[in-house]
Protein backbone atom coordinates (compact mmCIF):
# COMPACT_ATOMS: atom_id res chain seq x y z
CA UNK A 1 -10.86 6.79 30.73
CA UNK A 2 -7.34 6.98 28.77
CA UNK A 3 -8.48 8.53 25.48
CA UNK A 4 -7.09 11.91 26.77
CA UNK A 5 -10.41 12.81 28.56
CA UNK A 6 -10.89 14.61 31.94
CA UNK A 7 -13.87 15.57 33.65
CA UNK A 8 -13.38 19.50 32.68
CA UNK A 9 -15.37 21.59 35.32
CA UNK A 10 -17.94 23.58 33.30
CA UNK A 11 -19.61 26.83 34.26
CA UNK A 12 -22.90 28.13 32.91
CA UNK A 13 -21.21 31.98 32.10
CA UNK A 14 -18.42 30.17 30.40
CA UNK A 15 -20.49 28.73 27.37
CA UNK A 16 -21.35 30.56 24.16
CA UNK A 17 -23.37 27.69 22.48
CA UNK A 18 -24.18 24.04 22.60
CA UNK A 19 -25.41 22.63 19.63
CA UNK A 20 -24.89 18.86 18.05
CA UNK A 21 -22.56 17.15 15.91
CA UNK A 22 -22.24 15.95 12.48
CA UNK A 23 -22.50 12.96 11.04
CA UNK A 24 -18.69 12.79 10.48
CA UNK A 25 -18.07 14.34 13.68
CA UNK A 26 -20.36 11.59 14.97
CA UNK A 27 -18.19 8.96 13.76
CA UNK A 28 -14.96 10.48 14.46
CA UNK A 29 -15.83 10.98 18.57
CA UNK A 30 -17.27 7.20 18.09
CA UNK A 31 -13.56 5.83 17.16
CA UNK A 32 -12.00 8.11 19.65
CA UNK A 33 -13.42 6.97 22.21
CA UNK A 34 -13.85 3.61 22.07
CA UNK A 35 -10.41 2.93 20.94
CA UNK A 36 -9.00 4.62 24.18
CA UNK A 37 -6.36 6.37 22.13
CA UNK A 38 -5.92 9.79 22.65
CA UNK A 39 -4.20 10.75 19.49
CA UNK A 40 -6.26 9.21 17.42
CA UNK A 41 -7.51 11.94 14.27
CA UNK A 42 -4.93 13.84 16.54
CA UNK A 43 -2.98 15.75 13.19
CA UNK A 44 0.14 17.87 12.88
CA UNK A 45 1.24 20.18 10.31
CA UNK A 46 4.69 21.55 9.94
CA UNK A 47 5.81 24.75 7.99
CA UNK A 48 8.91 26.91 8.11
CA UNK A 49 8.71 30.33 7.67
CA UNK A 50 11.75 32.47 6.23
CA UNK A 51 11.88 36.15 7.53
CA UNK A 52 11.95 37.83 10.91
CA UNK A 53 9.41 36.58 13.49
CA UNK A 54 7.74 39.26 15.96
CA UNK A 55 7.34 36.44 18.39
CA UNK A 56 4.32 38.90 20.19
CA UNK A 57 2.25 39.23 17.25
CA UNK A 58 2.89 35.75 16.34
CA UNK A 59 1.35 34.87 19.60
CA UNK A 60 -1.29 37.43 19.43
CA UNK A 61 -2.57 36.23 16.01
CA UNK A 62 -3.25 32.95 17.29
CA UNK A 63 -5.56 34.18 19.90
CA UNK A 64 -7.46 36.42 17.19
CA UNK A 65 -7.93 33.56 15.35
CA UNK A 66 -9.02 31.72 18.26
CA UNK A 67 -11.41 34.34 19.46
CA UNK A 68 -13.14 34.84 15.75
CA UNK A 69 -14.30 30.91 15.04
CA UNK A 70 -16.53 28.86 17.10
CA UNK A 71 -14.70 25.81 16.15
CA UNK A 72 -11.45 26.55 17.62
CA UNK A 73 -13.09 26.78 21.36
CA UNK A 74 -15.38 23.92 20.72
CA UNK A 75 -14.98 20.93 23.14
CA UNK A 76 -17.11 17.99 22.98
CA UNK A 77 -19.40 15.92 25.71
CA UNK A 78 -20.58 12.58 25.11
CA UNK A 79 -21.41 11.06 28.44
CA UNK A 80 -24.86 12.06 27.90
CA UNK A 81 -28.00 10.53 26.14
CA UNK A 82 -26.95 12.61 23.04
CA UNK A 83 -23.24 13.95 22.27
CA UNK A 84 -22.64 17.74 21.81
CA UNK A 85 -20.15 20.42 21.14
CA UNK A 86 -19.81 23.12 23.43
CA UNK A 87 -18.31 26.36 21.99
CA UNK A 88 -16.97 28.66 25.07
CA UNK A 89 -17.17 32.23 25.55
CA UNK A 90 -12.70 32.23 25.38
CA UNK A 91 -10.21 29.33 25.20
CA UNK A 92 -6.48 30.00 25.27
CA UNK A 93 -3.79 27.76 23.35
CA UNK A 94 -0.73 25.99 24.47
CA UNK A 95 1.98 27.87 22.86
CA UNK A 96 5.39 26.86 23.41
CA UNK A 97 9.09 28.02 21.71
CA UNK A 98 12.41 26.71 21.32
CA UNK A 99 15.66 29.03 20.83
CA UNK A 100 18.24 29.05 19.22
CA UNK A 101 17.85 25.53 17.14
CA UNK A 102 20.46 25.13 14.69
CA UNK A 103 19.20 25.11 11.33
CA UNK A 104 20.61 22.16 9.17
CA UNK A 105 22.29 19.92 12.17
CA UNK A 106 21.63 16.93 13.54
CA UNK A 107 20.36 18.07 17.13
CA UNK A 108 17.60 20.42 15.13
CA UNK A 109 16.37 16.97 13.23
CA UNK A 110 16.36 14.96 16.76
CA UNK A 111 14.85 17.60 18.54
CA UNK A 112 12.36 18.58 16.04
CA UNK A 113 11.48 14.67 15.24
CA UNK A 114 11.36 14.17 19.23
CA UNK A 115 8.98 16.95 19.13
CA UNK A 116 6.48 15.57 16.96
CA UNK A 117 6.59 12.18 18.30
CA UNK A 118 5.94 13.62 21.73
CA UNK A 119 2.91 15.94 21.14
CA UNK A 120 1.60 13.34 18.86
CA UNK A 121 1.82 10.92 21.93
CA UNK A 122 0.21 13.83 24.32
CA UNK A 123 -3.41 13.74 22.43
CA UNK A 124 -5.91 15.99 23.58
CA UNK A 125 -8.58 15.53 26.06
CA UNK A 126 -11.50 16.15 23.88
CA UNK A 127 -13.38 17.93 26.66
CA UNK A 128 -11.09 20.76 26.98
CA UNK A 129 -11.44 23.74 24.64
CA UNK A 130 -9.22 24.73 22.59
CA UNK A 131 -8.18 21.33 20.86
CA UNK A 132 -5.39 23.24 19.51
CA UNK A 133 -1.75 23.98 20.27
CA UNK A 134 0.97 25.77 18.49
CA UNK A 135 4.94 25.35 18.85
CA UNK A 136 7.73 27.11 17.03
CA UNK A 137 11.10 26.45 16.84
CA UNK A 138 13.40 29.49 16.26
CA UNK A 139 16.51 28.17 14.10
CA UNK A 140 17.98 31.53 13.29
CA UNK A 141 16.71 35.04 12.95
CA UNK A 142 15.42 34.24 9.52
CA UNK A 143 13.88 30.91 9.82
CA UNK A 144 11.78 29.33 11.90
CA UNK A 145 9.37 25.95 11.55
CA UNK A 146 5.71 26.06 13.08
CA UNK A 147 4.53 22.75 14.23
CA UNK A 148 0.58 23.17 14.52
CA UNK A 149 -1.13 20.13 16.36
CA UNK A 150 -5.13 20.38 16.24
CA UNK A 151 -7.65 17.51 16.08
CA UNK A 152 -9.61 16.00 13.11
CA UNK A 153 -12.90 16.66 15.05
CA UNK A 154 -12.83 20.40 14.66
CA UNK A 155 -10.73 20.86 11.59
CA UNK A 156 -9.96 19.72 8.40
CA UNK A 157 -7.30 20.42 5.57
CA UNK A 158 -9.80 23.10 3.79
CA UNK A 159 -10.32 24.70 7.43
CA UNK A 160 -6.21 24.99 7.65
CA UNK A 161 -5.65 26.81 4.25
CA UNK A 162 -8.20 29.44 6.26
CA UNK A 163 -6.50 29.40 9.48
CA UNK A 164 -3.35 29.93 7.32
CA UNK A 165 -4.69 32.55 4.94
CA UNK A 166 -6.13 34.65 7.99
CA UNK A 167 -3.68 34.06 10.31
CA UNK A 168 -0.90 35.86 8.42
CA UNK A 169 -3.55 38.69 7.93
CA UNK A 170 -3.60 39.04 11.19
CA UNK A 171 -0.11 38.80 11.66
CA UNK A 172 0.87 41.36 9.05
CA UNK A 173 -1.40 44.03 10.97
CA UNK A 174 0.02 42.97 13.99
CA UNK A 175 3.45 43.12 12.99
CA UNK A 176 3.33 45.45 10.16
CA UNK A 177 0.15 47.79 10.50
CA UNK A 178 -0.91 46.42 7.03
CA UNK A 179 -5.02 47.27 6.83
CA UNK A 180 -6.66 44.46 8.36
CA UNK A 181 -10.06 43.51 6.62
CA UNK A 182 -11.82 40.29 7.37
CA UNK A 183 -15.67 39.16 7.09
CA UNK A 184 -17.78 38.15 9.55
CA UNK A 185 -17.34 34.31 9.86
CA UNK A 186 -19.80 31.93 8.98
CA UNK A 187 -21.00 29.58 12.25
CA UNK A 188 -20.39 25.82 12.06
CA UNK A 189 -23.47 25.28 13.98
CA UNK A 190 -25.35 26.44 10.41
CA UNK A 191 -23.42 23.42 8.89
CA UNK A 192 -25.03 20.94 11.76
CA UNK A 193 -28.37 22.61 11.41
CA UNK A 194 -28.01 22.04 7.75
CA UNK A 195 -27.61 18.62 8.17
CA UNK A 196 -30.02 18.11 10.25
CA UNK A 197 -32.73 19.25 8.41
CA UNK A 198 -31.27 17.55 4.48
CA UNK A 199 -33.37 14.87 3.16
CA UNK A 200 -31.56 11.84 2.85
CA UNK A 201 -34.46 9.70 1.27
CA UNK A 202 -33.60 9.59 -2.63
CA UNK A 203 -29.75 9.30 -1.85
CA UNK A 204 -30.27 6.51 0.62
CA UNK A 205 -32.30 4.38 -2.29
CA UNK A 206 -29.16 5.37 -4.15
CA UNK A 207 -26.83 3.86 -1.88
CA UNK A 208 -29.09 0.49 -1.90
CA UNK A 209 -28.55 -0.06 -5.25
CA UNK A 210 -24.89 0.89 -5.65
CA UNK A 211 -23.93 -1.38 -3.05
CA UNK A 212 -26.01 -4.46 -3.58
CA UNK A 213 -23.83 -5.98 -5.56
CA UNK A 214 -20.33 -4.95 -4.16
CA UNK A 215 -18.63 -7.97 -2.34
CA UNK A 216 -16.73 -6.93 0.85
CA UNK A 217 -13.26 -7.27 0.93
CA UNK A 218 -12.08 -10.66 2.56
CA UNK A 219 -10.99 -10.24 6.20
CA UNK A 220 -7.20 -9.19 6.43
CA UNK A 221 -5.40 -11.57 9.29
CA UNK A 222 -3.52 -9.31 11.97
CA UNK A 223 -0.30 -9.40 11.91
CA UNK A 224 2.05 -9.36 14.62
CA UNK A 225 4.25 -6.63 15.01
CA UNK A 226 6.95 -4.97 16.84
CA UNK A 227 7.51 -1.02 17.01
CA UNK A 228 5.48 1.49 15.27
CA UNK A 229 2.14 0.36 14.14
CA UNK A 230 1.84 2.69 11.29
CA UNK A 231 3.95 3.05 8.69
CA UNK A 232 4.43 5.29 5.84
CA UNK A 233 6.67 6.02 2.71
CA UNK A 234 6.58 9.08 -0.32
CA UNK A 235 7.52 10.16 -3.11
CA UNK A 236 7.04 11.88 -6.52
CA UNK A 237 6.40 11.57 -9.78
CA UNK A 238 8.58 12.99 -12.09
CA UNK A 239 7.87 16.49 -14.16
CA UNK A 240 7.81 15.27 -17.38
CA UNK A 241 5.00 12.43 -16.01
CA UNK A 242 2.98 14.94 -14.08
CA UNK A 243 2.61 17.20 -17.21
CA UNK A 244 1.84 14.25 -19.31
CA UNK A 245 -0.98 13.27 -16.88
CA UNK A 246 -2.18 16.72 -17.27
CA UNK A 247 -2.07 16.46 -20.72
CA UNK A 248 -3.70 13.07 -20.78
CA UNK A 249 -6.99 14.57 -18.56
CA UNK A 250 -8.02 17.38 -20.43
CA UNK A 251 -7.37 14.94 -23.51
CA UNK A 252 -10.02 12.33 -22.60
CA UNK A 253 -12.34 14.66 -20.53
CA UNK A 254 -11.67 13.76 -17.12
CA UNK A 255 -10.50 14.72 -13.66
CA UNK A 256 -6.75 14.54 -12.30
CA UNK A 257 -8.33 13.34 -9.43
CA UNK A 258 -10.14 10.30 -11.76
CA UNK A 259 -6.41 9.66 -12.96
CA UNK A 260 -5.54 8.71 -9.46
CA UNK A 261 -8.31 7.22 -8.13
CA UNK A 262 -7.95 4.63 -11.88
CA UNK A 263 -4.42 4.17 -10.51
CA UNK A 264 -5.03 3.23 -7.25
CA UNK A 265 -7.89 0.88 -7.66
CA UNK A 266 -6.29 -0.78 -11.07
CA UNK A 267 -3.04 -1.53 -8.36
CA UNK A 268 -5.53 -2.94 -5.57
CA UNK A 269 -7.62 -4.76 -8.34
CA UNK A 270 -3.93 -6.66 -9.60
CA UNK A 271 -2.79 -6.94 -6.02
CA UNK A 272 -6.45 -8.44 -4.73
CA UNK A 273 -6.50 -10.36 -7.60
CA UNK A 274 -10.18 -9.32 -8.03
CA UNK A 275 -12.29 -7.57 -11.01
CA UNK A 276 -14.20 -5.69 -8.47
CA UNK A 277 -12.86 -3.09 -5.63
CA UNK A 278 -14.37 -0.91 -3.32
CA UNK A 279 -12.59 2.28 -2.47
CA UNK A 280 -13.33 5.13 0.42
CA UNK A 281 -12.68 8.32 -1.40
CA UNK A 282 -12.23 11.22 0.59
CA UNK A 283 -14.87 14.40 -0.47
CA UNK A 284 -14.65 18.14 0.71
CA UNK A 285 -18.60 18.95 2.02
CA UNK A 286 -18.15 22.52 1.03
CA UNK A 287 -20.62 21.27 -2.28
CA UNK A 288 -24.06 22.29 0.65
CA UNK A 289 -25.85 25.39 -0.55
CA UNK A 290 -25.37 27.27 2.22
CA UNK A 291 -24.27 30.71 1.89
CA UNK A 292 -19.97 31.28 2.87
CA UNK A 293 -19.47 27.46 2.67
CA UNK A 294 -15.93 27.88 1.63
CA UNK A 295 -14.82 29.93 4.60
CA UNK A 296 -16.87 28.09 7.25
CA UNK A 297 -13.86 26.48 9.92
CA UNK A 298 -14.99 23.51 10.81
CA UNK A 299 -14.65 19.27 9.57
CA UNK A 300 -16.73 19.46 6.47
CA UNK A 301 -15.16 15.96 4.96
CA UNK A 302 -16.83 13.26 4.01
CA UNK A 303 -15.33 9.74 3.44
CA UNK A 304 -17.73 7.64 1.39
CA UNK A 305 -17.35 4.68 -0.56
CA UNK A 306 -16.40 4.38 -4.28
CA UNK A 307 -17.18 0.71 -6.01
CA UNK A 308 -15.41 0.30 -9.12
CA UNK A 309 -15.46 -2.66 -11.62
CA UNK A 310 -11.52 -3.22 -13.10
CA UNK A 311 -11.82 -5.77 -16.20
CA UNK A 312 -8.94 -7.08 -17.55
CA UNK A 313 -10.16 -6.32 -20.78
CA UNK A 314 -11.48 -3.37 -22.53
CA UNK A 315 -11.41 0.06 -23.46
CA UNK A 316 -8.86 2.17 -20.59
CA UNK A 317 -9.91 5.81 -21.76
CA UNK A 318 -13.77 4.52 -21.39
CA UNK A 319 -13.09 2.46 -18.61
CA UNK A 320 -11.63 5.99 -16.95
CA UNK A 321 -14.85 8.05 -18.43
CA UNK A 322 -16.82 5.15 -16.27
CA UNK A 323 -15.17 5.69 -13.56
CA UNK A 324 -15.36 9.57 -13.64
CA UNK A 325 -19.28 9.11 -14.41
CA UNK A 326 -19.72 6.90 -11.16
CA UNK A 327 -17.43 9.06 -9.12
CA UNK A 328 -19.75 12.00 -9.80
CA UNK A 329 -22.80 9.66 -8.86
CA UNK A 330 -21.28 9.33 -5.48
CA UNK A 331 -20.25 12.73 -5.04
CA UNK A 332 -24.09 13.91 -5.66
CA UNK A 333 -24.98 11.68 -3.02
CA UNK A 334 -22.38 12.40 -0.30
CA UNK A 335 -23.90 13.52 2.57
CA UNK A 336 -25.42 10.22 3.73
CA UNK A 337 -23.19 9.08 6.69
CA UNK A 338 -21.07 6.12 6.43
CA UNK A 339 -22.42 4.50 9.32
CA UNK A 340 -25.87 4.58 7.44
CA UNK A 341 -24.39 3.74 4.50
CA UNK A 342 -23.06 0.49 6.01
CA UNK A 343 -26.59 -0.21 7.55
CA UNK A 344 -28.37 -0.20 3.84
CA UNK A 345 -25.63 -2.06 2.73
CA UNK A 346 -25.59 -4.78 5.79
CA UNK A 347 -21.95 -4.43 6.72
CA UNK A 348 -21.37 -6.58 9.42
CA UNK A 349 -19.60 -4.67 12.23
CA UNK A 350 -16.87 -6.81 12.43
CA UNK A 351 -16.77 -6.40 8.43
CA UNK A 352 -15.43 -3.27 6.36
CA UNK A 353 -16.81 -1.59 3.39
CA UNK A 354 -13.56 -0.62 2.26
CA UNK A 355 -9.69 -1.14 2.88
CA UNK A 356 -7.94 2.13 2.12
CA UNK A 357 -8.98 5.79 1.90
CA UNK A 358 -8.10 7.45 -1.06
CA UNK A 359 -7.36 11.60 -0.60
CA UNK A 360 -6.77 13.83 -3.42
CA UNK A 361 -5.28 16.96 -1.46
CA UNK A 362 -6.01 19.84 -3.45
CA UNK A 363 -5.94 22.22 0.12
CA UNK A 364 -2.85 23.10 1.12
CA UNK A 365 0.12 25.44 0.52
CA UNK A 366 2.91 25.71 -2.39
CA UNK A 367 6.06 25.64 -1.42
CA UNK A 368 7.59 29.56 -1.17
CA UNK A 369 3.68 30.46 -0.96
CA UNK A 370 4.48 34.29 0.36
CA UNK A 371 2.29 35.11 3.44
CA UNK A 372 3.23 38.84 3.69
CA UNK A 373 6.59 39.89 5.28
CA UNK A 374 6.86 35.42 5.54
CA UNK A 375 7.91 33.32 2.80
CA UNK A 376 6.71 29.29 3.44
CA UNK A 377 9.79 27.22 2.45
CA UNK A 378 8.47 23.86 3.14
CA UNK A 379 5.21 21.74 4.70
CA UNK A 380 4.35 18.62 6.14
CA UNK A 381 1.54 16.71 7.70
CA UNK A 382 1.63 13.88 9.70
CA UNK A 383 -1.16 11.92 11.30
CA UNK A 384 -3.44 8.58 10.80
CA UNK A 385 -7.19 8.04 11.47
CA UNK A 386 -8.85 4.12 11.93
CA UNK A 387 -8.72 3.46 8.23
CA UNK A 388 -5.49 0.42 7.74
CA UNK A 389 -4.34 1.97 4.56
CA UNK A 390 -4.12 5.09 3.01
CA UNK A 391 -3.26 7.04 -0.24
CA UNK A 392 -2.49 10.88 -0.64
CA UNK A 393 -1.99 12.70 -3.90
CA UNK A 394 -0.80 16.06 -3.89
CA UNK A 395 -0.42 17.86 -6.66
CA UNK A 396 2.02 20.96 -6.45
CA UNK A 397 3.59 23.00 -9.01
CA UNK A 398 4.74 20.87 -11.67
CA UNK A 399 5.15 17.81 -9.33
CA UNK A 400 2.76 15.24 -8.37
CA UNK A 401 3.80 13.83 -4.48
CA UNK A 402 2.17 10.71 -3.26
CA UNK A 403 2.55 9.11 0.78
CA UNK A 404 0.97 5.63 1.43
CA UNK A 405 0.13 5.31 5.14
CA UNK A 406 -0.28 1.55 6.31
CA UNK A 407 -1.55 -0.17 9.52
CA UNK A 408 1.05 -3.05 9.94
CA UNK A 409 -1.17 -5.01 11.83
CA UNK A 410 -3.01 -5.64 8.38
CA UNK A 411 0.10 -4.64 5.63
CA UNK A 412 3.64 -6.24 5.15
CA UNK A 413 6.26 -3.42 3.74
CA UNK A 414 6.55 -6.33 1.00
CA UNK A 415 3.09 -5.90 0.33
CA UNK A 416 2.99 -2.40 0.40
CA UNK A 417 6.17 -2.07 -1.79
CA UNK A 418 4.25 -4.20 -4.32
CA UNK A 419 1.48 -1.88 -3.97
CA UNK A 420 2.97 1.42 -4.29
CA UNK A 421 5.45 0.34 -7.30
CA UNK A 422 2.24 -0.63 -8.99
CA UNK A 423 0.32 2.02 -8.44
CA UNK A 424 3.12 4.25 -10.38
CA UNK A 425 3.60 2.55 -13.12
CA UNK A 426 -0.32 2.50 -13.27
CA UNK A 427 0.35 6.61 -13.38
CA UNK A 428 3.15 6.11 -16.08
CA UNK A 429 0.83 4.03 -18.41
CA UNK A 430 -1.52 6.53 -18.06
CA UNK A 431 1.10 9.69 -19.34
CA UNK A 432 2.09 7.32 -21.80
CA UNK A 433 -1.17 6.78 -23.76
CA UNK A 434 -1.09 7.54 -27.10
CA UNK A 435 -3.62 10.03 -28.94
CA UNK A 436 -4.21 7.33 -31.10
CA UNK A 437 -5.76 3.92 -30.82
CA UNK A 438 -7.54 2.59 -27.85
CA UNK A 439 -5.16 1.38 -25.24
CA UNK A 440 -6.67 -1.69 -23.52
CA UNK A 441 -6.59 -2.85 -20.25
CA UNK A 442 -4.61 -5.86 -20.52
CA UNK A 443 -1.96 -3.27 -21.35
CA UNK A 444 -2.17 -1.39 -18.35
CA UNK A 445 -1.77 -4.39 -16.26
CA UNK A 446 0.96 -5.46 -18.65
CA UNK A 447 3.17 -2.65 -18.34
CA UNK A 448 5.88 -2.09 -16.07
CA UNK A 449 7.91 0.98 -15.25
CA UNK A 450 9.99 3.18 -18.24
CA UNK A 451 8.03 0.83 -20.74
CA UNK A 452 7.73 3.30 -23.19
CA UNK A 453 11.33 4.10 -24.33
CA UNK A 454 12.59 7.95 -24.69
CA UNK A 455 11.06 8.97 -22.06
CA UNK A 456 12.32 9.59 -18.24
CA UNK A 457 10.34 7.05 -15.66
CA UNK A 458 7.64 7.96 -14.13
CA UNK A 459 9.59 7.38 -10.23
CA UNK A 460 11.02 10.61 -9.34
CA UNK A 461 11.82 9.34 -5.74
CA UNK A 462 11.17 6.96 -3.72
CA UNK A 463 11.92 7.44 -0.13
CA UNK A 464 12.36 4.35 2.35
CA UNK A 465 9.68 3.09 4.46
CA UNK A 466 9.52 5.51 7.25
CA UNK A 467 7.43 4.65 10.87
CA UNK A 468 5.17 7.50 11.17
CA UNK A 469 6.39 9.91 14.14
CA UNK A 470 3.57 7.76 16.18
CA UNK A 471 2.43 4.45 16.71
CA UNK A 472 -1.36 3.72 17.62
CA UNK A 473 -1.54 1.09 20.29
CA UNK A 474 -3.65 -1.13 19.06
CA UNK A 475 -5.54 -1.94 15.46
CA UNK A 476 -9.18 -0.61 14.97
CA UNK A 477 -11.92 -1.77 11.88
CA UNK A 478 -13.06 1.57 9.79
């Protein structure tokens, strides 16, 4: 089979645990391996450090880490009536250096870029424990950038901040001797056994009614292409717009995260040409009452759809209020998997619920976040899952950064261009609001970037389509 798998001898002694898989887990292992790709939900995340690296407790962290969560020597097994996750007794990770890379020159990008496009490529072979591997690349004595490759199946971007947070713990006492204190983790297997036992009745009616009046999105024709199948371009917002978006949420009561999601669908309503759009909004899972949920390791996510009626007319600050009201109607009632979802909904399989993701990222590092005797000067994150199109928001310090991610089997860059130069002046209407009056809709689709004068534009930057630093080999329905 080419999606990376081997048939991994297993001894008895070796295993810790064996328990099953979540819902999302479920689905994820589902795409995997039917699509035959082996770096599909296959993610990367890049950070330099600045400092002096002890190479041997950098290595030595990673194993800690490692050793402490069950997630991190999980494989999986799904050649049998039922799939599982096996957690073994010790798993060791790939982790490879480079010398002497010359900060700043051209080489440094090539190699680095080569890098990423390469172990992207690689995959894993989800039967082999850890699905994790590290590389850093040494550019002088006082920087060097950390490529961490790990799949989607075991961790997601809440589960990295920990990694991240205890890793230079671990490092520091390595390194350092700083005091070393860190609690007892809490299992992922409590997660699944949560699950498990979680009454779904009362949010499946809820999903019936939501849905029975949502019209699927019209089949998208694919495309043919040459290159890179996935695509993907950023960029910011500027200051002054960010703050005013701030401003603009705690002014009528709602979520940053509403802001966005308004955005997005008001650009997909326009571009659709429809009053109606269906959204798949991406949700943490750490809302279970289950004791340490926030420092469990482990893929907690949830992606779960988000309909959303976009008049043409009307009130925009309660047509935002709406929105916030049904988003929290969704949230309370996130736990029931998609694939079920689609089932009470009738989704043919050929059929989608949705067309792009929507992820507000509020995990993550800040740029110069200190981790001890290590400053982090810069991140990145690169990857792509089954879903054709996708939006990020990532609000930093001051800044608001947004990436579109496209399949172009389904997405022209001239579509996609349309989209995205929507979708920010969407953002700049909404800074722009007055305090007074009640803007209306028709205004919002009216308006068009810098339209209020005196003020910068919203577009900071705008960086060129880019092809991701991997290309999926062949299109897959979400």
């Amino acid at each position: 089979m080419s999606t990376g798998v081997s048939v991994s001898p297993l001894r008895v002694e070796d295993v810790e645990d064996v328990y099953g898989l979540t819902a999302t887990q479920e689905g994820m292992l589902y795409e995997c391996v039917k699509s035959g790709d082996p770096a599909l939900y296959v993610e990367q995340v890049a950070w330099s450090f600045r400092g002096e690296l002890n190479e041997n407790a950098f290595r030595s962290a990673w194993a800690r880490l490692i050793a402490r969560h069950p997630a991190l020597r999980t494989r999986f097994e799904w050649r049998l009536k039922k799939p599982v996750q096996i957690v073994m007794r010790q798993a060791a990770a790939e982790i490879s250096s480079v010398q002497n890379v010359a900060a700043g020159t051209s080489p440094a990008g090539d190699l680095l870029g080569g890098y990423l496009a390469s172990d992207h490529a690689r995959g894993m072979a989800l039967d082999r424990a850890p699905l994790l591997r590290v590389a850093f690349f040494k550019l002088d004595e006082a920087h060097t950038r950390v490529v961490m490759t790990g799949h989607h199946l075991i961790l997601d971007a809440w589960s990295t901040r920990i990694l991240m947070r205890e890793w230079s713990q671990i490092y520091e006492h390595l390194a350092h001797s700083a005091a070393l204190k860190l609690p007892a983790p809490v299992l992922f297997r409590d997660v699944v056994r949560w699950e498990k036992e979680r009454d779904l009745k009362v949010s499946e009616a809820f999903w019936q009614r939501a849905l029975a009046s949502v019209c699927l999105p019209p089949p998208r024709p694919q495309r043919s292409v040459t290159g890179g199948t996935h695509r993907i371009t950023k960029w910011q917002v500027s200051s002054e717009c960010m703050g005013q978006l701030q401003h603009q949420a705690r002014r009528l009561r709602v979520t940053l995260a509403t802001l966005a999601h308004a955005a997005w669908a008001a650009a997909v309503a326009e571009s659709d040409s429809t009053d109606n759009v269906t959204l798949g909004t991406i949700v943490s899972g750490r809302d279970r009452d289950l004791p340490g949920i926030d420092s469990i390791v482990g893929v907690l996510i949830h992606c779960i759809p988000l309909p959303i009626d976009v008049p043409r007319r009307g009130s925009v600050p309660q047509w935002v209020r709406s929105m916030q009201e049904r988003y929290r109607d969704v949230i309370a009632h996130q736990h029931v998997p998609l694939r079920r979802i689609r089932q009470l909904r009738d989704v043919p399989v050929e059929r989608t619920l949705f067309d792009s993701v929507v992820i507000f990222q509020n995990a993550g590092w800040t740029v110069r976040d200190q981790f001890g005797s290590l400053v982090v000067e810069d991140t990145a994150t690169y990857g792509h899952s089954s879903y054709p199109l996708s939006v990020r928001f990532s609000p930093g310090s001051g800044t608001l950064e947004l990436e579109v991610l496209w399949s172009t089997y389904q997405y022209s860059d001239a579509h996609i261009a349309t989209l995205t130069r929507r979708l920010t002046e969407c953002l700049d209407f909404f800074a722009s609001m007055s305090a007074q009056g009640d803007a209306d809709m028709n205004d919002l689709f009216a308006w068009k970037i810098g339209g209020r004068s005196g003020r910068a534009p919203a577009l900071s930057r705008l960086k060129g389509f880019q092809p991701v630093p991997v290309a999926r080999k062949s299109p897959s329905v979400p």
